[in-house]
Protein backbone atom coordinates (compact mmCIF):
# COMPACT_ATOMS: atom_id res chain seq x y z
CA UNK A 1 32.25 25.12 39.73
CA UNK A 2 29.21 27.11 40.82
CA UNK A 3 28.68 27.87 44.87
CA UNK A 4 25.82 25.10 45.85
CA UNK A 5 22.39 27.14 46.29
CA UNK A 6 22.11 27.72 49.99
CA UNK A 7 25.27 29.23 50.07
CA UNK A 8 24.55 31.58 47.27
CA UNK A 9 21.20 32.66 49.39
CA UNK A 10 23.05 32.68 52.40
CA UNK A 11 25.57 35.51 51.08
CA UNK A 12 23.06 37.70 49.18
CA UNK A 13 21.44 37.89 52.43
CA UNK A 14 24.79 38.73 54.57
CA UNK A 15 25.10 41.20 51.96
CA UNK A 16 21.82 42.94 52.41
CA UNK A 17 22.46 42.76 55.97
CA UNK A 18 25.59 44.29 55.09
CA UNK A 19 24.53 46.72 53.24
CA UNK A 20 21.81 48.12 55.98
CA UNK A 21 24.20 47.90 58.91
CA UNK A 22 26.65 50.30 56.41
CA UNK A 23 23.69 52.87 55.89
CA UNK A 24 22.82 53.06 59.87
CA UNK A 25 26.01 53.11 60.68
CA UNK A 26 28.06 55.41 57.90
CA UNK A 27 30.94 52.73 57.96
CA UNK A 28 31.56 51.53 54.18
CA UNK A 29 30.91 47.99 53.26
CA UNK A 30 34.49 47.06 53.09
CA UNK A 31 35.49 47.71 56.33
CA UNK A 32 32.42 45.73 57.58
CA UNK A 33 33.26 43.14 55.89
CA UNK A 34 36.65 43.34 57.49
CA UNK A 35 35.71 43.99 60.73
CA UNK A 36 33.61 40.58 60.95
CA UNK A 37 37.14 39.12 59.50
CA UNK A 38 39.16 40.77 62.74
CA UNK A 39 36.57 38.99 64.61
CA UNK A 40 36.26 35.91 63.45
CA UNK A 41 40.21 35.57 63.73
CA UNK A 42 41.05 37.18 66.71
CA UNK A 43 41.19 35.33 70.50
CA UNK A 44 38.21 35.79 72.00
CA UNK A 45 37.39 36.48 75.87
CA UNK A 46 36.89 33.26 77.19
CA UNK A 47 36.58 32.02 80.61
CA UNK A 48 36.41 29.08 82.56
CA UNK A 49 33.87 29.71 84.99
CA UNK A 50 36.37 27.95 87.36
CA UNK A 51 38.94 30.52 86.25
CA UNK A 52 37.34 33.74 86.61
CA UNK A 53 38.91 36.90 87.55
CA UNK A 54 37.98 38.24 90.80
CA UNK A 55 37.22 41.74 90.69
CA UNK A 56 36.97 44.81 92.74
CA UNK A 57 34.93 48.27 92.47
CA UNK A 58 36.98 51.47 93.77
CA UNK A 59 34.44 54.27 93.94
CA UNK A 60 30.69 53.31 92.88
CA UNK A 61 29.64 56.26 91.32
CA UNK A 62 27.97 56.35 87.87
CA UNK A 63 30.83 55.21 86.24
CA UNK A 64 32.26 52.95 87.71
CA UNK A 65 28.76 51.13 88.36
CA UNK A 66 28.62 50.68 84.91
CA UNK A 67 32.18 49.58 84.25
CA UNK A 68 31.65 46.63 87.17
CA UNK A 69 28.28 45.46 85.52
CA UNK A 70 30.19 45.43 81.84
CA UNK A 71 32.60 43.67 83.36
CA UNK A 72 30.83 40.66 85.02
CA UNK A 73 30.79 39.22 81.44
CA UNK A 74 33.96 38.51 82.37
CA UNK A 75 34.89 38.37 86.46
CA UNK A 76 33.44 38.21 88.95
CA UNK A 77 32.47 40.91 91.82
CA UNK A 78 33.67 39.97 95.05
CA UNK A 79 33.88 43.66 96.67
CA UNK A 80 32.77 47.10 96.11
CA UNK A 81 34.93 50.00 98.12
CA UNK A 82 33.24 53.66 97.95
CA UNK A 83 33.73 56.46 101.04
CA UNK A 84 29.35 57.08 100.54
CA UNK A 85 28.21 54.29 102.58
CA UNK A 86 24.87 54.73 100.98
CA UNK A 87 26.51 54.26 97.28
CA UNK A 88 28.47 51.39 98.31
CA UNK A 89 25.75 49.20 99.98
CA UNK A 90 23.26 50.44 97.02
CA UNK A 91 25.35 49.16 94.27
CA UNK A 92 25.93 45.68 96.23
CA UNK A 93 22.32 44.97 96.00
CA UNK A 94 22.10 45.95 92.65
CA UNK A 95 25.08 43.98 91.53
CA UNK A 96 24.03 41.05 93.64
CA UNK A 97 21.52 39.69 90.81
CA UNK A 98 24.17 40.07 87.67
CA UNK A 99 26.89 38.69 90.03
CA UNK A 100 25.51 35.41 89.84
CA UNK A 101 23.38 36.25 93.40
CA UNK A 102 26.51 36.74 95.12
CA UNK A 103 26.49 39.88 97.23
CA UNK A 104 29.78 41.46 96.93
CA UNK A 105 31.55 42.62 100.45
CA UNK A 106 31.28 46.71 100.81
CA UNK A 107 34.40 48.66 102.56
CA UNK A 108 35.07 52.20 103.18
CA UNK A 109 39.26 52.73 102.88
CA UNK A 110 40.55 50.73 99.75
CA UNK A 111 43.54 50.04 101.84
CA UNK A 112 41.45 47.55 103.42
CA UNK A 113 40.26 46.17 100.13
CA UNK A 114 43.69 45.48 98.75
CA UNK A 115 44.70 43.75 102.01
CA UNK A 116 42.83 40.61 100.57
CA UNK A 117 44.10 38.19 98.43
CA UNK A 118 41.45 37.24 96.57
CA UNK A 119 41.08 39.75 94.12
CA UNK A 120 42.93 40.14 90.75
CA UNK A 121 41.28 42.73 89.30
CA UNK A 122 40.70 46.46 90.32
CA UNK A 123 37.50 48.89 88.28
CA UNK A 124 39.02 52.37 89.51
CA UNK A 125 35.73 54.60 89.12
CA UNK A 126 36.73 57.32 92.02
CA UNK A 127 37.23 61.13 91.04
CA UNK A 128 40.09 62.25 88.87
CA UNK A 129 41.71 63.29 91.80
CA UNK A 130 41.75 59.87 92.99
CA UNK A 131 43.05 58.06 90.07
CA UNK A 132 46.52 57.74 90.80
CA UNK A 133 47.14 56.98 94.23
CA UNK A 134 44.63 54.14 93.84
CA UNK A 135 46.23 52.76 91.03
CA UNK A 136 50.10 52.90 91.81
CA UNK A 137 48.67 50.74 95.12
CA UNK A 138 46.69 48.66 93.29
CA UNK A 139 50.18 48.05 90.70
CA UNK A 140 52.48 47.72 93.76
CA UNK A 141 50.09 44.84 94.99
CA UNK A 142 50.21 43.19 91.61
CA UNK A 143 46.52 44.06 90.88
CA UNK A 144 45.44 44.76 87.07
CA UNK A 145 43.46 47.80 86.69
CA UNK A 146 40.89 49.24 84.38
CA UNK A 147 40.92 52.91 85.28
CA UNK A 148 38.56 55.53 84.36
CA UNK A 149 39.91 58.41 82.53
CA UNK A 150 41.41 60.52 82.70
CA UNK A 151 44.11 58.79 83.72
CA UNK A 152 45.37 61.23 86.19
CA UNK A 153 44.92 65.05 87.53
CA UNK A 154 48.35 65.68 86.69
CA UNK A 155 51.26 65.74 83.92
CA UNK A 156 53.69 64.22 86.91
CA UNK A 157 51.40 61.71 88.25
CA UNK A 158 51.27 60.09 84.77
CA UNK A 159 54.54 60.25 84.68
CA UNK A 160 55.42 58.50 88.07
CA UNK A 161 52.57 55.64 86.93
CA UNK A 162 53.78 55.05 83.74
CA UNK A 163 56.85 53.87 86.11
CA UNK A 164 54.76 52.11 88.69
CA UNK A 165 53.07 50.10 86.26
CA UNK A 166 56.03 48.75 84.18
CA UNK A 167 58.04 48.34 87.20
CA UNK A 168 55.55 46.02 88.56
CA UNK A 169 54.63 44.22 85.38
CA UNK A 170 50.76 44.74 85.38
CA UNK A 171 48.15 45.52 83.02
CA UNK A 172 46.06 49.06 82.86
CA UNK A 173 43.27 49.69 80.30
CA UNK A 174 42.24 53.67 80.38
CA UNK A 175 39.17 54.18 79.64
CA UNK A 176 38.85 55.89 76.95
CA UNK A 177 36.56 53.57 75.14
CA UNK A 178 35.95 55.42 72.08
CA UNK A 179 39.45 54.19 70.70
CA UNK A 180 37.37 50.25 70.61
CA UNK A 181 34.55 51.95 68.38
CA UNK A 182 34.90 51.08 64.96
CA UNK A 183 33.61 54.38 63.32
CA UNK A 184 36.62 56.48 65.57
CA UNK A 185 38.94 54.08 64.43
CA UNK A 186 38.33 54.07 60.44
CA UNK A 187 38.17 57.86 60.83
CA UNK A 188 41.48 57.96 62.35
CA UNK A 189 43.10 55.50 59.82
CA UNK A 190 41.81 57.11 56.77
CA UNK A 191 43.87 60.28 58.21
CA UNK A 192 46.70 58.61 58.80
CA UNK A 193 46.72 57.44 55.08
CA UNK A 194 45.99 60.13 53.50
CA UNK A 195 42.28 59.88 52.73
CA UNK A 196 41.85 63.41 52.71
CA UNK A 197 45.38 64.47 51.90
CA UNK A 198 48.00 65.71 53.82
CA UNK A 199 46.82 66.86 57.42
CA UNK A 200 46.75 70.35 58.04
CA UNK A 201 43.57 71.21 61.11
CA UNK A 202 41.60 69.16 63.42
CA UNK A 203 39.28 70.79 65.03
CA UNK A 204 37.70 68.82 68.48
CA UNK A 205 34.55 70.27 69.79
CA UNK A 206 33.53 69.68 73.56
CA UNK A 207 30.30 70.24 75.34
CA UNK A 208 30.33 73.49 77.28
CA UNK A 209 30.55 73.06 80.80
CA UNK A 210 28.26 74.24 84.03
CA UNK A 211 28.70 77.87 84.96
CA UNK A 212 26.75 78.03 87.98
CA UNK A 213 27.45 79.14 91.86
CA UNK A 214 28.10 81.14 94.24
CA UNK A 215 27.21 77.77 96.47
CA UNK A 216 26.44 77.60 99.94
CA UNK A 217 27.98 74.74 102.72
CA UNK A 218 25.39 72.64 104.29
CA UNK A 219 26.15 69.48 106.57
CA UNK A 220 27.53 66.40 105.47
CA UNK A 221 24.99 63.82 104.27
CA UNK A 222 25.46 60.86 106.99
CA UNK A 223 27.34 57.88 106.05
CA UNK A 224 29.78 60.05 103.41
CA UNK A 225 33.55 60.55 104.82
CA UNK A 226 34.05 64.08 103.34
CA UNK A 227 37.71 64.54 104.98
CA UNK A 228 38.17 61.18 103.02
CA UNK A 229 36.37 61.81 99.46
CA UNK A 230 38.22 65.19 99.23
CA UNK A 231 41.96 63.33 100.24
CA UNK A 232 45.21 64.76 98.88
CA UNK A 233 42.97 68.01 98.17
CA UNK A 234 42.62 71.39 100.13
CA UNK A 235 40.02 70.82 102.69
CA UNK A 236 36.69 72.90 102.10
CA UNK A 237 33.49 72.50 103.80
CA UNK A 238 30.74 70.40 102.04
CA UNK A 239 28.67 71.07 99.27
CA UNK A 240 26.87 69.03 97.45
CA UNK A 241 28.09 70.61 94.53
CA UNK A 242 31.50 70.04 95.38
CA UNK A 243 30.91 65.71 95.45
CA UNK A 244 29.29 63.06 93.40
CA UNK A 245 28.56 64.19 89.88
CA UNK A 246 29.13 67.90 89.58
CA UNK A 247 33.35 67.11 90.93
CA UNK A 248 34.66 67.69 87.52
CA UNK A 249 33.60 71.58 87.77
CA UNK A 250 36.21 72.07 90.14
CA UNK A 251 39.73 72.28 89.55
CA UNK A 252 40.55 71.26 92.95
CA UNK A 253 39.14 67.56 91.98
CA UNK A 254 39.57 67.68 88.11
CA UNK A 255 40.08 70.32 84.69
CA UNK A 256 36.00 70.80 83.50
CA UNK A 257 34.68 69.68 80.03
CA UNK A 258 38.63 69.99 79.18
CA UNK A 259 39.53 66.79 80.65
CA UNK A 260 36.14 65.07 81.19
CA UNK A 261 34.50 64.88 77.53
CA UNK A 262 38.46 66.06 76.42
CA UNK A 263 39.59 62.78 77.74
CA UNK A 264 37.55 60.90 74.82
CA UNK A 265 37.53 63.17 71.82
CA UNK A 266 40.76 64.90 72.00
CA UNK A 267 42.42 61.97 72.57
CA UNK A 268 40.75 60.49 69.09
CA UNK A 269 42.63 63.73 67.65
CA UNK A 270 45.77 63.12 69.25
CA UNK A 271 45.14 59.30 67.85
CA UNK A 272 45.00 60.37 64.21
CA UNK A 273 48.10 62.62 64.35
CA UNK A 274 50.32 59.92 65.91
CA UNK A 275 53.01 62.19 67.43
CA UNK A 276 53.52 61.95 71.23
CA UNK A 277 52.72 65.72 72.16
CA UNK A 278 52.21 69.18 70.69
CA UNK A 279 54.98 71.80 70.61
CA UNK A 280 53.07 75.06 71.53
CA UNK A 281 49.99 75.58 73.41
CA UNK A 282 47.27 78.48 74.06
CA UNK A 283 43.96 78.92 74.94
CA UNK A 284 41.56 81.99 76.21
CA UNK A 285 38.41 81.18 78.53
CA UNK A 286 35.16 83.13 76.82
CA UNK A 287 33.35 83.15 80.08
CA UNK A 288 34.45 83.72 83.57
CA UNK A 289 33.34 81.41 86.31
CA UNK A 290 30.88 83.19 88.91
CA UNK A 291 32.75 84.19 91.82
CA UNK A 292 32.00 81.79 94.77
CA UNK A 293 30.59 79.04 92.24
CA UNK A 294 32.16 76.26 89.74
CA UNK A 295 36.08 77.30 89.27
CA UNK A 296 36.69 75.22 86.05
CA UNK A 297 36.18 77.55 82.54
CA UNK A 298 32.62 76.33 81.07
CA UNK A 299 33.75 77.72 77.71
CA UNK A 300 37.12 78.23 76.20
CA UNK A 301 39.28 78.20 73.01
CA UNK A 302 42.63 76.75 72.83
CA UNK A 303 45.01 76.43 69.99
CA UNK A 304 48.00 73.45 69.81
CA UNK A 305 50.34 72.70 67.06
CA UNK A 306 52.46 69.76 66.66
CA UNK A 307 55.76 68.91 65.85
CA UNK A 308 54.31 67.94 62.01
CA UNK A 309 52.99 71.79 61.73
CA UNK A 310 49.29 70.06 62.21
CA UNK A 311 47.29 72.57 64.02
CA UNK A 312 44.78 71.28 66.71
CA UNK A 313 41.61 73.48 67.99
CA UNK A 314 39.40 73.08 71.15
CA UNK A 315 36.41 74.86 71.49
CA UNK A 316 33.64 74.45 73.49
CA UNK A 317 29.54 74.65 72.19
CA UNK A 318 26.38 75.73 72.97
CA UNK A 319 23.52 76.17 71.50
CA UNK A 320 23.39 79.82 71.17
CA UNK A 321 27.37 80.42 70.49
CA UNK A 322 28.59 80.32 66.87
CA UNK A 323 29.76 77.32 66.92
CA UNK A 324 26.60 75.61 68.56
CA UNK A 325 24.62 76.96 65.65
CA UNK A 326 26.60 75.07 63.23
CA UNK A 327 26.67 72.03 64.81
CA UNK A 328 23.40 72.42 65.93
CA UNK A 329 21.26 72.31 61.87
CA UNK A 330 23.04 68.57 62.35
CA UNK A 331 21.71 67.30 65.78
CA UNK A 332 25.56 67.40 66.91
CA UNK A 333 26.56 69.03 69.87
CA UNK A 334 30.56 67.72 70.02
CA UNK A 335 32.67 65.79 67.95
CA UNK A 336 36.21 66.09 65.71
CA UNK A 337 37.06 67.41 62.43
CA UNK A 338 39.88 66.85 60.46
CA UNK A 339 40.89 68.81 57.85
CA UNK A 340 43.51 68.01 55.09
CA UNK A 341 44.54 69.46 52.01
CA UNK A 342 41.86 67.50 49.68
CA UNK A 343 39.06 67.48 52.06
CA UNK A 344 38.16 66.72 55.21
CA UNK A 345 36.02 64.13 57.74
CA UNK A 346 33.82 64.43 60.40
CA UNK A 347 33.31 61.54 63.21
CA UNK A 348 31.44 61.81 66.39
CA UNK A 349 29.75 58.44 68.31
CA UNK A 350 26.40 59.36 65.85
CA UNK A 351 28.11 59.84 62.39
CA UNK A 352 30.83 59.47 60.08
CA UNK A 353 30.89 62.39 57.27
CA UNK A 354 33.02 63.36 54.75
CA UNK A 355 33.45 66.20 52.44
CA UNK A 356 32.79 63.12 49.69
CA UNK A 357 31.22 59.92 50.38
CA UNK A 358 33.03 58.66 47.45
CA UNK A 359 36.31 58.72 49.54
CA UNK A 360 34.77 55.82 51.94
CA UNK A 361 33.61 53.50 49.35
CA UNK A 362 37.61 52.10 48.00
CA UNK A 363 38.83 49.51 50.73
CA UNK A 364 42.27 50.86 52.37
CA UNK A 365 45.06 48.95 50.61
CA UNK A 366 47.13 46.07 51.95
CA UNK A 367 49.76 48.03 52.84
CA UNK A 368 47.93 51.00 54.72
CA UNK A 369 48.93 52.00 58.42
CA UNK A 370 46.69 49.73 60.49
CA UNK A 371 45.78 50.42 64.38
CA UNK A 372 45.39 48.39 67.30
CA UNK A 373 42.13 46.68 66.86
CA UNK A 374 39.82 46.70 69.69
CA UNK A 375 35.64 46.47 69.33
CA UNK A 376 34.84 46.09 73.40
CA UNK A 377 36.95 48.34 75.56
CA UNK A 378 36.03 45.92 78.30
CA UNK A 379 36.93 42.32 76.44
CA UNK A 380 39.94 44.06 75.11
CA UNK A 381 41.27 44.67 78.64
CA UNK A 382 40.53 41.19 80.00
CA UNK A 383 41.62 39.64 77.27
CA UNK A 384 45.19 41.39 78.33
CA UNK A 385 44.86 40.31 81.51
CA UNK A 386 44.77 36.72 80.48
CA UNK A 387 47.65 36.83 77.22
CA UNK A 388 49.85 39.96 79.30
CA UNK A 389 49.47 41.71 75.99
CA UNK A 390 49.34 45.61 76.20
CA UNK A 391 45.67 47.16 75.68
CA UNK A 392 44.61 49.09 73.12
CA UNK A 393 44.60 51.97 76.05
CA UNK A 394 47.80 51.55 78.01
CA UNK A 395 49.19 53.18 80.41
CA UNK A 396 51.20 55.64 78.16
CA UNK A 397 48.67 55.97 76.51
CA UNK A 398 46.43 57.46 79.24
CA UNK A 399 49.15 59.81 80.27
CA UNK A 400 49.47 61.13 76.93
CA UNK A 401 46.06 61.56 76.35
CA UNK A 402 45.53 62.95 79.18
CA UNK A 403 48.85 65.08 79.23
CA UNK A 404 47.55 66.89 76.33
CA UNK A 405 43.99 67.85 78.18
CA UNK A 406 46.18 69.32 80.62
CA UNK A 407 48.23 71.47 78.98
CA UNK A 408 45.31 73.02 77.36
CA UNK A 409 44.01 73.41 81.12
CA UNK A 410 47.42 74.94 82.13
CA UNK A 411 47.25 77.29 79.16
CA UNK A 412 43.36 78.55 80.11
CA UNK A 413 44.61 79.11 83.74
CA UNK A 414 47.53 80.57 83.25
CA UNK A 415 46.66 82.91 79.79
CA UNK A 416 50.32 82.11 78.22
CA UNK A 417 51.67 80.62 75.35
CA UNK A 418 53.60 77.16 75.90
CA UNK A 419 55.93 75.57 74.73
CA UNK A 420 56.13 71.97 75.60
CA UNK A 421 59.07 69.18 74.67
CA UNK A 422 57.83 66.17 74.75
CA UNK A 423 61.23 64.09 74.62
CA UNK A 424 62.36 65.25 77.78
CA UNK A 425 58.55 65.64 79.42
């Protein structure tokens, strides 16, 4: 019996529809089409708007800003901690409007903040060399946290929050939001079955850090608590290049490009291989830092090989290195390659590429290797916090993400070879 008419007009247009959202977006048909599937059958994110979360902001830089407003489609903002006075009263205006008009309270010392027992939720947007301290607190007051990645500044602190987390039974979302983009994801399953035959290379490349300096001290802008911003750290005097935005060029605070844009594309890498570590580890800087300036390597090579024989490159790019060149005749500055013994594919957050288009256009079978489906990093981490499911970026998860960013940091620093066991590590 024949469809009636409307909804015969009704699919060829979904299909057109289809069809240009597949050419903008390089993602086949197929998966499209199952994508809308996931999300027409999956829970969705909502609230009562008598059942809210309450949320916090820890540190109210760029970052974490934007994680808070993302998030107040879901909770609401009833305090924003940050040791710049200046940031945290600035970003309690500008959340006041989104927040429903309800100016959240500002502190200086999250200790204070996590005194109150009104909040269920903690955004944790401070430095890298922040991240853990704040979040085993937040987990020892039974707090759920979305933390910004990478998870931690350290192999040992992720493993000592891996324990503080499961010991006190709450949720943590990393974020390391490209693993909820849908292009990342199909890229990484057609690896992991075989799309381009058996895996032998990925290569990730990362945006070249700053190599600038030497830097002078000036005084401390009034209203920021530099004793307090630099914390666990060596003391130093204060530079503006030392705080704020530029923190991630120091290893004192964090590991450069290596575990800043690392964080996101290497860990897309280390998604597609699906072993828990590599087995050896080496890397070479290509420039030096300028004595008295940034201390983190602005460009570097490193070489890891897992357990599977799979060997995994970093490099860095510019425009005028070798490298940049080539990616450079595409508009792409960074992104991850995988190569396998029939071809290979390219994904970045532009494109998805292949050596063959052709390879895109059969639908995975049944009974390929599926991953965790997540299309908003932010919804996927509430929802957890409402069902007590894992998210899609656990806490494991972040630590072995991140782990593998710093071994390739240890290896630059230290100029040997490695050999890491991830079973007993």
């Amino acid at each position: 019996m024949p469809l009636p008419p409307p909804f015969q007009i009704s699919r060829r247009r979904f299909l057109r529809q289809l069809a240009g959202v597949a050419a903008s977006t390089g993602l086949p048909i197929w998966y499209l089409d199952r994508l809308m599937a996931e999300e027409s059958g999956a829970a969705k994110t909502i609230i009562s708007p008598n059942a809210r979360p309450r949320m916090a902001l820890i540190g109210a830089g760029g970052m974490g800003t934007g994680d808070a407003r993302n998030a107040l489609r879901f909770a609401d903002l009833v305090a924003i901690c940050d040791v710049d006075n200046s940031r945290s009263e600035g970003r309690a205006e500008m959340l006041t409007e989104p927040n429903k008009g309800r100016r959240p309270d500002t502190y200086s010392d999250f200790r204070k903040l996590l005194e109150r027992n009104d909040i269920d939720v903690i955004i944790n947007g401070t430095p890298d060399h922040w991240h853990t301290l704040i979040n085993m607190a937040a987990a020892k007051t039974g707090r759920d946290i979305y933390s910004e990645k990478p998870l931690t500044l350290t192999i040992d602190e992720g493993k000592r929050l891996v324990s503080v987390i499961r010991d006190n039974k709450v949720i943590l979302q990393t974020g390391t939001q490209q693993r909820s983009n849908q292009r990342f994801r199909l890229a990484c399953e057609m690896v992991r079955n075989g799309r381009i035959g058996k895996l032998k290379e990925v290569t990730v490349w990362l945006p070249a850090g700053l190599r600038r300096g030497p830097f002078q001290s000036i005084p401390v802008p009034e209203g920021l608590n530099w004793d307090y911003w630099q914390g666990q750290a060596k003391a130093y005097p204060y530079m503006k290049e030392r705080c704020h935005m530029l923190f991630r060029n120091w290893w004192d605070y964090s590991g450069g490009t290596m575990t800043d844009w690392g964080a996101h594309h290497m860990d897309i890498g280390y998604w597609a291989i699906g072993l828990k570590a590599p087995s050896t580890i080496e890397g070479k800087p290509t420039v030096q830092p300028i004595p008295g300036g940034f201390t983190t390597f602005s460009e570097y090579e490193c070489r890891f090989e897992f357990p599977n024989g799979v060997v995994y490159n970093v490099r860095t790019t510019t425009d005028d290195s070798p490298y940049g060149q080539i990616l450079k005749k595409d508009g792409q500055r960074n992104g991850i390659k995988f190569i396998g013994e029939s071809g290979w594919i390219w994904v970045n957050r532009e494109s998805l590429e292949a050596h063959d288009k052709e390879i895109f256009r059969a639908p995975l079978p049944e009974s390929a290797e599926r991953l965790y489906v997540s299309n908003d990093h932010h919804a996927n981490f509430f929802e957890c916090v409402s069902s007590r499911k894992d998210p899609i970026c656990p806490v494991e998860v972040g630590h072995r993400s991140a782990s593998v960013c710093h071994l390739g940091a240890i290896a630059l620093r230290t100029g040997k070879k490695l050999s890491w066991d991830s079973e007993s590590n």
